[in-house]
Protein backbone atom coordinates (compact mmCIF):
# COMPACT_ATOMS: atom_id res chain seq x y z
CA UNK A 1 21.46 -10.36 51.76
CA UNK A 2 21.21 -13.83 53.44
CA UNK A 3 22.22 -16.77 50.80
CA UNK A 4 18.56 -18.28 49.67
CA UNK A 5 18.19 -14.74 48.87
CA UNK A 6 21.18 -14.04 46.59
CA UNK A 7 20.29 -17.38 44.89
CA UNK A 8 17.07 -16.66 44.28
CA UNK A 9 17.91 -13.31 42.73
CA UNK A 10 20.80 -14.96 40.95
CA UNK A 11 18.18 -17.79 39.51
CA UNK A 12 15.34 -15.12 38.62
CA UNK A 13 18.18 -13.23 36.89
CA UNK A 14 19.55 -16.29 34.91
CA UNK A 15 15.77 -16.89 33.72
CA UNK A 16 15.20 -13.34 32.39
CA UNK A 17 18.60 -13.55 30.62
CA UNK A 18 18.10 -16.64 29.15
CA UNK A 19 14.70 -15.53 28.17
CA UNK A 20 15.65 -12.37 26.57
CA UNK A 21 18.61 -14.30 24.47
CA UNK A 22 15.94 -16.93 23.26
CA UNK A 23 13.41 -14.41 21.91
CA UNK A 24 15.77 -12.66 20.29
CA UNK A 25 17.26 -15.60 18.68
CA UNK A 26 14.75 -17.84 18.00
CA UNK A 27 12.27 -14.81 16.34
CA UNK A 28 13.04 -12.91 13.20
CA UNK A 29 12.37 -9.52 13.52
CA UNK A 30 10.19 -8.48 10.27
CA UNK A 31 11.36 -5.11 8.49
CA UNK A 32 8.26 -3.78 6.47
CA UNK A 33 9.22 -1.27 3.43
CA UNK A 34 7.34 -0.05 0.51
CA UNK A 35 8.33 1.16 -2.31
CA UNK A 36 6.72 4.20 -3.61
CA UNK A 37 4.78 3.55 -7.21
CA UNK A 38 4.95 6.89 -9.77
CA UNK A 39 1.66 4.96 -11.22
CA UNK A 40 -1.87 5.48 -10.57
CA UNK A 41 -4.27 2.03 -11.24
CA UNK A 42 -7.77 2.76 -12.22
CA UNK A 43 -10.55 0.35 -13.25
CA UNK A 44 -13.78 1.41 -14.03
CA UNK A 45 -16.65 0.80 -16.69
CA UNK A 46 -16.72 3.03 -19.69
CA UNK A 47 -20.91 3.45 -20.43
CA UNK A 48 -22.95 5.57 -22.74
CA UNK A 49 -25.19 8.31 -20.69
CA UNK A 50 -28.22 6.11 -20.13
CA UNK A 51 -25.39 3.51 -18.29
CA UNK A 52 -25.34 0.77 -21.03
CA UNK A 53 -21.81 -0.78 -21.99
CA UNK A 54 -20.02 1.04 -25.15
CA UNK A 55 -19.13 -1.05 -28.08
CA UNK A 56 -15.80 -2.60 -28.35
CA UNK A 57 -13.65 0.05 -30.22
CA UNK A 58 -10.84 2.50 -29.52
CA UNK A 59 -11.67 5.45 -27.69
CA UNK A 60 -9.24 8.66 -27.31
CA UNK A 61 -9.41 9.45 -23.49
CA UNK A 62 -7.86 12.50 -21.66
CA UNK A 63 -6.90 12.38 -17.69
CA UNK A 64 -6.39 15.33 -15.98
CA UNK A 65 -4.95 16.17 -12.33
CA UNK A 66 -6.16 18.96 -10.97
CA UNK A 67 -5.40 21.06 -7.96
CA UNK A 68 -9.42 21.62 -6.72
CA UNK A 69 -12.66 20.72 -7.83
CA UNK A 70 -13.10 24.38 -8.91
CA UNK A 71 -10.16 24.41 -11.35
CA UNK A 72 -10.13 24.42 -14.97
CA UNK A 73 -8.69 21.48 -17.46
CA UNK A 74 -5.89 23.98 -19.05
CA UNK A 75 -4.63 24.59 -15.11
CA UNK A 76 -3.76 21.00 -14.57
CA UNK A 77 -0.36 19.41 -12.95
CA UNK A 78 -0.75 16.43 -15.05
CA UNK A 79 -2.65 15.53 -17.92
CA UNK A 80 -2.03 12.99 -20.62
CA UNK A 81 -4.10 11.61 -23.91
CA UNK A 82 -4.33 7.86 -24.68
CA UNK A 83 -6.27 5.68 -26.69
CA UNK A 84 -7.68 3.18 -24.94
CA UNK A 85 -9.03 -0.40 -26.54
CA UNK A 86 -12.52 -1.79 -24.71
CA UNK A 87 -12.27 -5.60 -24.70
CA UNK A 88 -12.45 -8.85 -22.60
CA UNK A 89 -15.43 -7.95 -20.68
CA UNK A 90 -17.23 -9.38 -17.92
């Protein structure tokens, strides 16, 4: 290897080092991680059958988690009762 060789090698070698050591530097390297929620969020709009807005009462609800669309209430993995207030519509 003749010497404008070497020093070109030795120059395109510098230049990827010192390229390498400024990205790594001069940009943060972004970690992503979410935490799992044990919640479900649900917003919907509680009507009467012919779709007009119910009155602003209490209502006792009951959500169920089922296995299949096929399965009954009573063979649920979750299921819980609440009473639920209707106010600050929109």
């Amino acid at each position: 290897m003749n010497t404008g060789t070497y020093q070109s090698f030795k120059y395109l070698l510098a230049t990827l080092v010192a390229t390498f050591v400024c990205v790594e530097l001069l940009m943060p390297v972004f970690s992503a991680e979410a935490a799992f929620s044990q919640e479900i969020n649900y917003q919907g709009k509680l009507t009467t059958a012919s779709g007009v807005a119910v009155p602003d009462i209490l209502y006792n609800m009951n959500f169920w988690l089922i296995g299949s669309s096929t399965a009954a209430t009573s063979s649920a993995v979750w299921a819980e009762h609440v009473l639920v207030g209707i106010e600050y519509r929109f």
